[in-house]
PDB file of N, CA and C in Angstrom:
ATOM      1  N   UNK A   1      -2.225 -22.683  23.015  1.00  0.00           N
ATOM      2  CA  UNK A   1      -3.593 -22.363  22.647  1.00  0.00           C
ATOM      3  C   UNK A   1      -3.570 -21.312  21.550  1.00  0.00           C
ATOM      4  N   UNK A   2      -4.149 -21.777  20.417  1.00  0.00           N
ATOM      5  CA  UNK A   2      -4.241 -20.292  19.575  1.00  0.00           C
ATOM      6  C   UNK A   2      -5.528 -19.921  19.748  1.00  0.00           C
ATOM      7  N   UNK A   3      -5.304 -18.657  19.315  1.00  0.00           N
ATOM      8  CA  UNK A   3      -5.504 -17.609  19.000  1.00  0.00           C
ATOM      9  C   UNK A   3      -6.830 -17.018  18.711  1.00  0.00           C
ATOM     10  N   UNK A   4      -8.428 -16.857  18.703  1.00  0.00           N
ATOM     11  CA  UNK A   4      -8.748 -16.822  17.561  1.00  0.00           C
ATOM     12  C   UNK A   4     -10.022 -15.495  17.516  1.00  0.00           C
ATOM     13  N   UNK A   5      -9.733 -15.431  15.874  1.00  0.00           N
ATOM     14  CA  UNK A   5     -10.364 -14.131  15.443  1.00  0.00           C
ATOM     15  C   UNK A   5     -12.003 -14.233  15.708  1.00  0.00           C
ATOM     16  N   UNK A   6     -11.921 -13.105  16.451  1.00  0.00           N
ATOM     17  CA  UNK A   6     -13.525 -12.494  16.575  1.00  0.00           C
ATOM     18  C   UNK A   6     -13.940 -11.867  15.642  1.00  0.00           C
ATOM     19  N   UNK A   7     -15.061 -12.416  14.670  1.00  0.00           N
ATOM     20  CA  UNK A   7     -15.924 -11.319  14.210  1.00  0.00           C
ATOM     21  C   UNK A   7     -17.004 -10.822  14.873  1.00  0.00           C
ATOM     22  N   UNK A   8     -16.566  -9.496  14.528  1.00  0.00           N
ATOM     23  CA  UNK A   8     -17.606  -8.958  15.149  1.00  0.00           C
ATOM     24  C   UNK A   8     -18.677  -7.994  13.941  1.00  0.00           C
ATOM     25  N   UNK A   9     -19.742  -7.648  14.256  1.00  0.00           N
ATOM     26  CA  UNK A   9     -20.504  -7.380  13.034  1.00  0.00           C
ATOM     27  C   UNK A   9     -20.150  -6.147  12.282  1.00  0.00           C
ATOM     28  N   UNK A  10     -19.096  -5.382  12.612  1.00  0.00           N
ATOM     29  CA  UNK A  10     -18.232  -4.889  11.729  1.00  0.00           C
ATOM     30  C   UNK A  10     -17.573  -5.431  10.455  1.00  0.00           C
ATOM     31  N   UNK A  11     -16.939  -5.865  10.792  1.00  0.00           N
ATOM     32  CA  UNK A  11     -16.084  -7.407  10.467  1.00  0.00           C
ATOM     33  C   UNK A  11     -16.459  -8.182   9.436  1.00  0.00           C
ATOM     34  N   UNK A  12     -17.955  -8.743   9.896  1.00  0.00           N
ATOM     35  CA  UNK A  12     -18.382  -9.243   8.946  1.00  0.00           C
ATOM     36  C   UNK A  12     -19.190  -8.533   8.238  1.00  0.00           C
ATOM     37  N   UNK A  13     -19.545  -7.191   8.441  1.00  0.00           N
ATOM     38  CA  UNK A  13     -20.506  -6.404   7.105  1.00  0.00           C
ATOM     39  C   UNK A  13     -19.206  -6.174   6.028  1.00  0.00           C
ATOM     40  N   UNK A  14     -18.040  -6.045   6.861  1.00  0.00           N
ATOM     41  CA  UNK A  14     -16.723  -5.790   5.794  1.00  0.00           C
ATOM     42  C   UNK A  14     -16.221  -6.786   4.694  1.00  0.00           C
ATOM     43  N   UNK A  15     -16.804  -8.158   5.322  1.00  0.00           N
ATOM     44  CA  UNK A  15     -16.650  -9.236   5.017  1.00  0.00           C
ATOM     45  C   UNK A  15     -17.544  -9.381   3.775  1.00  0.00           C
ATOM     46  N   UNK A  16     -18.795  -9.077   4.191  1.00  0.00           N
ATOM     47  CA  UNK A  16     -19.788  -9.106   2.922  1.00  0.00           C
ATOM     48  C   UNK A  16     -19.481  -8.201   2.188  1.00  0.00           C
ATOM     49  N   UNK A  17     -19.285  -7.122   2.320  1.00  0.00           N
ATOM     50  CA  UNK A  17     -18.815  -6.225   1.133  1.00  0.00           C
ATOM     51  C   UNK A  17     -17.874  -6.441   0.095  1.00  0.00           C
ATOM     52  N   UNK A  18     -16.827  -7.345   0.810  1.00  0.00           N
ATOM     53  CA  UNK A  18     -15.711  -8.224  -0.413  1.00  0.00           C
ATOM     54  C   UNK A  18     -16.283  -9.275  -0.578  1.00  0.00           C
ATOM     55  N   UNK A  19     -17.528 -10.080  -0.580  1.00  0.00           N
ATOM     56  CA  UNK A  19     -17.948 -11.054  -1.039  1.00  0.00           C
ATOM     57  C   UNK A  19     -18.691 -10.785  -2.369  1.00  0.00           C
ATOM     58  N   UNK A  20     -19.440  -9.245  -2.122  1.00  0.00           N
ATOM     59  CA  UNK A  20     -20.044  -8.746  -3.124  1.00  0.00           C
ATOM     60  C   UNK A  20     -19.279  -8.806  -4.382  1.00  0.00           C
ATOM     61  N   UNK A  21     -18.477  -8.063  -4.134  1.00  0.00           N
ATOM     62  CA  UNK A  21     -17.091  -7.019  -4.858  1.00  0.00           C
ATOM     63  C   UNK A  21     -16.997  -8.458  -5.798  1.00  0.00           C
ATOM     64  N   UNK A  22     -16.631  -9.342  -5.584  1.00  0.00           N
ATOM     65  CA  UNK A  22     -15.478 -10.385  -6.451  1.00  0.00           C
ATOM     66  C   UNK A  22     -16.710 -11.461  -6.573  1.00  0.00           C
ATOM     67  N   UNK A  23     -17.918 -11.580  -6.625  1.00  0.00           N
ATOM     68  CA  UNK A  23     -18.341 -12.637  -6.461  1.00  0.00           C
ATOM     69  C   UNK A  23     -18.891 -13.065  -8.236  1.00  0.00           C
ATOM     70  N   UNK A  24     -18.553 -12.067  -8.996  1.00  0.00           N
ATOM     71  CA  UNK A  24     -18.406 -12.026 -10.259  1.00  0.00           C
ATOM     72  C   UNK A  24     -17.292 -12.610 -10.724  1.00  0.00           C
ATOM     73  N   UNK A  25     -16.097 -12.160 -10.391  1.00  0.00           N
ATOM     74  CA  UNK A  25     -14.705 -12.656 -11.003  1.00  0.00           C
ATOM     75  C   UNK A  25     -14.686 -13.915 -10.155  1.00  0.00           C
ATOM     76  N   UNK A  26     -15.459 -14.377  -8.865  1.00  0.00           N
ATOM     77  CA  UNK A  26     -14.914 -15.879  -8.451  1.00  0.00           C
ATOM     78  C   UNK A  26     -15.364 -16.780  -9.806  1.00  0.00           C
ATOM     79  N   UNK A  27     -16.442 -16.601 -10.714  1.00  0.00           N
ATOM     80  CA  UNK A  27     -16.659 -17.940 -11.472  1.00  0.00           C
ATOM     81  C   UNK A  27     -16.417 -17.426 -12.646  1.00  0.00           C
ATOM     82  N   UNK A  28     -15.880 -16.875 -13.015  1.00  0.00           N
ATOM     83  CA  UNK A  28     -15.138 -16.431 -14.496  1.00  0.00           C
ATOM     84  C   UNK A  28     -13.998 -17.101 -14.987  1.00  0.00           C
ATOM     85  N   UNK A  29     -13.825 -16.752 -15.995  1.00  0.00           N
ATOM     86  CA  UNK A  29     -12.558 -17.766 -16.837  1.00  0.00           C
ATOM     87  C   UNK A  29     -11.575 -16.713 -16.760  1.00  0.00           C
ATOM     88  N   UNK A  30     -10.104 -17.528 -16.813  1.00  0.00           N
ATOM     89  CA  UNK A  30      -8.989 -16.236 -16.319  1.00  0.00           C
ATOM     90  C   UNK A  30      -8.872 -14.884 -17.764  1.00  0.00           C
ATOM     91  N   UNK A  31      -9.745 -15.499 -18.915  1.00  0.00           N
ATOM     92  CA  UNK A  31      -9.514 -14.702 -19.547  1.00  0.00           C
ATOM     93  C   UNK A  31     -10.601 -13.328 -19.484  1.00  0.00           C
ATOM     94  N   UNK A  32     -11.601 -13.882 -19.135  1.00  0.00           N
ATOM     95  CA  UNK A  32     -13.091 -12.730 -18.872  1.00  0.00           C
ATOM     96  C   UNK A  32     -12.275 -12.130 -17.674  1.00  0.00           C
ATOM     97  N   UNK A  33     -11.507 -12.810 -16.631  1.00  0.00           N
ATOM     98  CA  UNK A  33     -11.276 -11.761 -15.288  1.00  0.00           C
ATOM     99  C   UNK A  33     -10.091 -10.676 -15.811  1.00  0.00           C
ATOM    100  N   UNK A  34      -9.529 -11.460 -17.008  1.00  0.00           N
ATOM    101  CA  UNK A  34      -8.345 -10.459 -17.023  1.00  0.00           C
ATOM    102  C   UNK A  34      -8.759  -8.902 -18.382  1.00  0.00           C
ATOM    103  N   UNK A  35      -9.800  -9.488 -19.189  1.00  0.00           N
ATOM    104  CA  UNK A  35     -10.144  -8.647 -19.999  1.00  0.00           C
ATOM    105  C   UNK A  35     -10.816  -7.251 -18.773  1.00  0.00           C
ATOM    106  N   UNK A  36     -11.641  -7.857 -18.249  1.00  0.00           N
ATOM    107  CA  UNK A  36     -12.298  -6.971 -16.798  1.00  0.00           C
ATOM    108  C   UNK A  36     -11.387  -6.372 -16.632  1.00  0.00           C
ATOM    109  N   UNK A  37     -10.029  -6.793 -15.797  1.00  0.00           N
ATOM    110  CA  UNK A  37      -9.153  -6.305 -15.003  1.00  0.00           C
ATOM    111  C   UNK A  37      -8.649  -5.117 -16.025  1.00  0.00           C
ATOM    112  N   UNK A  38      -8.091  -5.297 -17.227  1.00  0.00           N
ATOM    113  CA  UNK A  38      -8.110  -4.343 -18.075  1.00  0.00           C
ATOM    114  C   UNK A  38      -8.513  -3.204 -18.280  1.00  0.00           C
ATOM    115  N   UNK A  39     -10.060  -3.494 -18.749  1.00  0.00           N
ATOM    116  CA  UNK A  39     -11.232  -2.584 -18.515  1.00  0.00           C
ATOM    117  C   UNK A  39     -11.576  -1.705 -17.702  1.00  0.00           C
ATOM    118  N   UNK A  40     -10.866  -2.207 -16.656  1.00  0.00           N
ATOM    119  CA  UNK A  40     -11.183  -1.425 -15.313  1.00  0.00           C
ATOM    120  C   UNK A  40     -10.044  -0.698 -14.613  1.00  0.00           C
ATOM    121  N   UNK A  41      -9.230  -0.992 -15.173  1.00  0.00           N
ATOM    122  CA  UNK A  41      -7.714  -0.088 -14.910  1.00  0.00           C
ATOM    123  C   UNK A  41      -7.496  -0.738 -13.429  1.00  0.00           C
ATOM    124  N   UNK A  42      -7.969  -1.597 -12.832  1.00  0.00           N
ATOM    125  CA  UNK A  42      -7.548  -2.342 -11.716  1.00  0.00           C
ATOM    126  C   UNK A  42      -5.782  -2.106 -11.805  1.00  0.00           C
ATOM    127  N   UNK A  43      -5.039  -2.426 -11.904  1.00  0.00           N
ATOM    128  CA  UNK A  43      -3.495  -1.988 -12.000  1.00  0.00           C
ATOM    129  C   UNK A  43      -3.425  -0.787 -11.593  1.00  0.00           C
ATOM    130  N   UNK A  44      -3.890   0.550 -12.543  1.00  0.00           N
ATOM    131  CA  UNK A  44      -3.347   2.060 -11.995  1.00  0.00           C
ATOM    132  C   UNK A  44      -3.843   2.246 -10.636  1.00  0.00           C
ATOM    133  N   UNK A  45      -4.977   1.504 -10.759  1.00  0.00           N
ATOM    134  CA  UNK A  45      -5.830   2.784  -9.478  1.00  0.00           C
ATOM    135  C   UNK A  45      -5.041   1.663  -7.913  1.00  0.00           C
ATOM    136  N   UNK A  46      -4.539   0.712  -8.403  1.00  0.00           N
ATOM    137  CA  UNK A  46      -3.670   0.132  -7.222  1.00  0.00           C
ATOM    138  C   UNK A  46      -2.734   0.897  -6.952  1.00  0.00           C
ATOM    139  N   UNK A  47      -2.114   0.930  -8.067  1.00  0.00           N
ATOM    140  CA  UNK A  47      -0.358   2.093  -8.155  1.00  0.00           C
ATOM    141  C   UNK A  47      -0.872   2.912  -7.299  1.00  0.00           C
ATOM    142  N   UNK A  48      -1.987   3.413  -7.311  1.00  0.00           N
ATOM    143  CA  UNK A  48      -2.237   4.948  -6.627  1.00  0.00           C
ATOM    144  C   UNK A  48      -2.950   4.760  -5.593  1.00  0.00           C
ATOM    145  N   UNK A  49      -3.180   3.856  -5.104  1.00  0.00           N
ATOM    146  CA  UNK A  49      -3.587   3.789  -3.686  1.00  0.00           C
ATOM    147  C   UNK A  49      -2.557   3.708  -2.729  1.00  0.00           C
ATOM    148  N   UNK A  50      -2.782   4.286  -1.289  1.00  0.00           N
ATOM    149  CA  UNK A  50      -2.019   4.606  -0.693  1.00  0.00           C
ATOM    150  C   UNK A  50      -1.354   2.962   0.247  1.00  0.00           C
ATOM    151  N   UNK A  51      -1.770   2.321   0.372  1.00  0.00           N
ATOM    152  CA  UNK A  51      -1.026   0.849   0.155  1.00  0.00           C
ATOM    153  C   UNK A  51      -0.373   0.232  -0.635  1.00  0.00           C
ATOM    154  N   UNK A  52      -0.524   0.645  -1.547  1.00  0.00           N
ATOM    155  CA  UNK A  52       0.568   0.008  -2.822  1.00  0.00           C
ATOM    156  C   UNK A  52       1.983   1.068  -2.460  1.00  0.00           C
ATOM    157  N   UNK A  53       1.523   2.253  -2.093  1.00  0.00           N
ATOM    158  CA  UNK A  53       2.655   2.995  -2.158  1.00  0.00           C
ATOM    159  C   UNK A  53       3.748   2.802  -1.174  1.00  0.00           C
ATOM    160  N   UNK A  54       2.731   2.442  -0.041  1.00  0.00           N
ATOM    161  CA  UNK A  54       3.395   2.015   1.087  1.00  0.00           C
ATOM    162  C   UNK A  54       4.149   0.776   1.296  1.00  0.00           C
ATOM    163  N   UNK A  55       3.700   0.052   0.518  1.00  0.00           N
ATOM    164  CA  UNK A  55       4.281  -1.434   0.590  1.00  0.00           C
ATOM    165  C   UNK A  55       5.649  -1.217  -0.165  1.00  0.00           C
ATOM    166  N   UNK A  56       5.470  -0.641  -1.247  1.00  0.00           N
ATOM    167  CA  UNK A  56       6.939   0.329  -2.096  1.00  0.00           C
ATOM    168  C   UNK A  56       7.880   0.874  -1.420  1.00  0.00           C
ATOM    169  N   UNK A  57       7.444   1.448  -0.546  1.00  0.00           N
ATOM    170  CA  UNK A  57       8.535   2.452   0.599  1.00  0.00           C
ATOM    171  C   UNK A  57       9.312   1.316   1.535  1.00  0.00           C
ATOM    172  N   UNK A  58       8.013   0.583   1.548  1.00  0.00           N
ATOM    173  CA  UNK A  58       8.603   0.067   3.068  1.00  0.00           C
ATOM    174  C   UNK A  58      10.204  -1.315   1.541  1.00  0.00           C
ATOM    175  N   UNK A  59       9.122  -1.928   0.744  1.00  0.00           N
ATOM    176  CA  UNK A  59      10.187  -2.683   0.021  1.00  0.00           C
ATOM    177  C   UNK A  59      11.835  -1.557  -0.502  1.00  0.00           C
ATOM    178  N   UNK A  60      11.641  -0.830  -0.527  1.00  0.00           N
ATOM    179  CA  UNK A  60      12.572   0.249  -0.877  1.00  0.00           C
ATOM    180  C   UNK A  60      13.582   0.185   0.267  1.00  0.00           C
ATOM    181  N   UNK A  61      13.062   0.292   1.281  1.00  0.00           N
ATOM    182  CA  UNK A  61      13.721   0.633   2.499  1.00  0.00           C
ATOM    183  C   UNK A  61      14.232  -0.702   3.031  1.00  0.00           C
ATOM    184  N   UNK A  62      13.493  -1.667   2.443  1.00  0.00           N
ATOM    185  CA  UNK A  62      14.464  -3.178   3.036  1.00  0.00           C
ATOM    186  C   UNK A  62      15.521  -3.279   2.311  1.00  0.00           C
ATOM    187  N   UNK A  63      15.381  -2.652   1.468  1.00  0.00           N
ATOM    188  CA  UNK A  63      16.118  -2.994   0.447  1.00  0.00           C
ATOM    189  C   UNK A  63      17.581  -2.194   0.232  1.00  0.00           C
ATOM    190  N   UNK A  64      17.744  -1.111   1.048  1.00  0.00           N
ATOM    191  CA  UNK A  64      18.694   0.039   1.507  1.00  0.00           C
ATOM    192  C   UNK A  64      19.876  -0.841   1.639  1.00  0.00           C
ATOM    193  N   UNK A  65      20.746  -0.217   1.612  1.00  0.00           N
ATOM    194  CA  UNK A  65      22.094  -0.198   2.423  1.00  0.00           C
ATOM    195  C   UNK A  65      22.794  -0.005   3.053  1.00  0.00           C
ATOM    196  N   UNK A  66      23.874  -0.076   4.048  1.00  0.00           N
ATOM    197  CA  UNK A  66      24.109   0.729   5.426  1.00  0.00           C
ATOM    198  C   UNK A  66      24.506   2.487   4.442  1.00  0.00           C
ATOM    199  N   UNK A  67      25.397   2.826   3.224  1.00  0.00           N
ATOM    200  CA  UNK A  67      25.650   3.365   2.823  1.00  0.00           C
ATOM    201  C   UNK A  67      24.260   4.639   2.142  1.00  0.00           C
ATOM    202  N   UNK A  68      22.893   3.655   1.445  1.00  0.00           N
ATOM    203  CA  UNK A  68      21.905   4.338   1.459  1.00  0.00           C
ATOM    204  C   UNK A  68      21.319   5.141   2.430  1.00  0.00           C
ATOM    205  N   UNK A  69      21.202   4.566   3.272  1.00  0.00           N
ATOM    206  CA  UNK A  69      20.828   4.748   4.928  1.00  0.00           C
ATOM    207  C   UNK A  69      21.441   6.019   5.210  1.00  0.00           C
ATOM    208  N   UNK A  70      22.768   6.052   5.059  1.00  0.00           N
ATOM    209  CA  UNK A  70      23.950   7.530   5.671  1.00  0.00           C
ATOM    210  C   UNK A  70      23.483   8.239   4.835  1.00  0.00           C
ATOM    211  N   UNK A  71      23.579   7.770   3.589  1.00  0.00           N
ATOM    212  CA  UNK A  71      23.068   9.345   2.864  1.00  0.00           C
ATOM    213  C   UNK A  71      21.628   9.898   2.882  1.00  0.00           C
ATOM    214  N   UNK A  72      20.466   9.117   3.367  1.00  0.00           N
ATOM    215  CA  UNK A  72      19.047   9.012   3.945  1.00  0.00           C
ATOM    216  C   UNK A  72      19.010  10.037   4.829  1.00  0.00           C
ATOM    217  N   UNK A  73      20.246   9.854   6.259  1.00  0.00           N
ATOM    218  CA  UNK A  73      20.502  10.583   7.107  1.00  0.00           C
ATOM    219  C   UNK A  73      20.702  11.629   6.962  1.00  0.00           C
ATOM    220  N   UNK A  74      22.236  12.379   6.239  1.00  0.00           N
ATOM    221  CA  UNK A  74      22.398  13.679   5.799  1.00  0.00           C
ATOM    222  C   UNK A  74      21.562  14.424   5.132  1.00  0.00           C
ATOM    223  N   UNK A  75      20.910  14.064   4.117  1.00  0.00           N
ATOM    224  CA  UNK A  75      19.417  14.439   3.384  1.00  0.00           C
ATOM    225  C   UNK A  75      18.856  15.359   4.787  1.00  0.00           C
ATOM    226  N   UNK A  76      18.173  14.148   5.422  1.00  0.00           N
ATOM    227  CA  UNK A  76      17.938  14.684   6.172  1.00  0.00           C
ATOM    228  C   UNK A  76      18.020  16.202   7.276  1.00  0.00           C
ATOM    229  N   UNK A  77      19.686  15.571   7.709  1.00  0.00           N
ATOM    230  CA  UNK A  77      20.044  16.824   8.852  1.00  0.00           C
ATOM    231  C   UNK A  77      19.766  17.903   7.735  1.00  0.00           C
ATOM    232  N   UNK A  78      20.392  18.205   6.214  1.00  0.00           N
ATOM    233  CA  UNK A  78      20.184  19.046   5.250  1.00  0.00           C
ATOM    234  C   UNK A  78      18.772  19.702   5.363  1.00  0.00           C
ATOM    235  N   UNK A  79      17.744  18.756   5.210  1.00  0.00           N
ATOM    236  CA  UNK A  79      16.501  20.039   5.271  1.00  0.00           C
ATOM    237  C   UNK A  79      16.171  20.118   6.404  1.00  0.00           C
ATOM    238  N   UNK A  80      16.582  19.846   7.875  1.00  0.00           N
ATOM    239  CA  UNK A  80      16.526  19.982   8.844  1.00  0.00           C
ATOM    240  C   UNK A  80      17.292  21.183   9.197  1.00  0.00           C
ATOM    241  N   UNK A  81      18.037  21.693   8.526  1.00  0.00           N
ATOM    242  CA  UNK A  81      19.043  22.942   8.516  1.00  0.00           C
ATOM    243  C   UNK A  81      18.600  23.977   8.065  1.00  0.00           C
ATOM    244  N   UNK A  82      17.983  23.778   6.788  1.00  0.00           N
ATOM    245  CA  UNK A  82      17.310  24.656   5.830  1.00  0.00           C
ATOM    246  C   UNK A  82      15.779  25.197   6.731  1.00  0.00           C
ATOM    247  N   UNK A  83      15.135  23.912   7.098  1.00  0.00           N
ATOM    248  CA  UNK A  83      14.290  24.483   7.657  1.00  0.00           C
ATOM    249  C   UNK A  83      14.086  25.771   9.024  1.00  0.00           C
ATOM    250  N   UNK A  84      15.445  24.849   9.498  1.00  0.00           N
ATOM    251  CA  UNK A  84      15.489  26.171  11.223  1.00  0.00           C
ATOM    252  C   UNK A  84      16.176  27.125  10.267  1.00  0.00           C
ATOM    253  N   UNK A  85      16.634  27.425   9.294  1.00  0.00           N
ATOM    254  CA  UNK A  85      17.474  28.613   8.771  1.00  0.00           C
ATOM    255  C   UNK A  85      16.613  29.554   8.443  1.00  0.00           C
ATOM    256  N   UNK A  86      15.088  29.054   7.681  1.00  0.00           N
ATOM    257  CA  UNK A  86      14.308  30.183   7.275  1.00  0.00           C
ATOM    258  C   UNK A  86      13.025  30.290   8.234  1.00  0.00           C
ATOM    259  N   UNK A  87      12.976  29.369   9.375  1.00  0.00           N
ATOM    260  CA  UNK A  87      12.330  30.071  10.190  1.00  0.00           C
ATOM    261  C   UNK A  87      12.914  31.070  11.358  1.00  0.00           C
ATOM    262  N   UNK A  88      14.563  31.020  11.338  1.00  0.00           N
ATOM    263  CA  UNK A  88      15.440  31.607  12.189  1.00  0.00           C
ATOM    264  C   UNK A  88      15.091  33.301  11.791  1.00  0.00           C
ATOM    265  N   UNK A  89      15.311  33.451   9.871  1.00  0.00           N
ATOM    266  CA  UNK A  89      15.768  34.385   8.870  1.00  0.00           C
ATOM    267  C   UNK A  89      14.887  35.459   9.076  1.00  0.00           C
TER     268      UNK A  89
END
């Protein structure tokens, strides 16, 4: 049996709000959406949202090595040292 998604009127006011958002670029030509996209710095303000960044970390981190990883670790114990040292001091 699957599964299935409840909306609930959360959900769907969230729903309408991205219907709003794009309901301009749904019937546009790829060149009007991309001049927009331009215009609008759509690209940076992604870079800088905190999901783009995250999706980065996490691709970063698949992307490790057992060898990245060890030195991830020591980093670590390192300011973990530093830190009890100057709250010890």
């Amino acid at each position: 049996m699957k599964s299935q998604l409840l909306l609930t009127p959360a959900s769907r006011s969230h729903e309408a709000k991205l219907m709003a958002l794009f309901s301009s670029c749904m019937n546009a030509e790829n060149t009007e959406l991309a001049a927009v996209w331009e215009a609008e710095g759509v690209l940076a303000k992604w870079e800088t949202s905190s999901w783009a960044k995250k999706l980065r970390a996490r691709k970063l981190r698949a992307e490790m090595t057992d060898f990245d990883r060890f030195q991830v670790m020591l980093a670590r114990k390192e300011r973990s040292a530093a830190r009890k040292a100057a709250v010890g001091a």
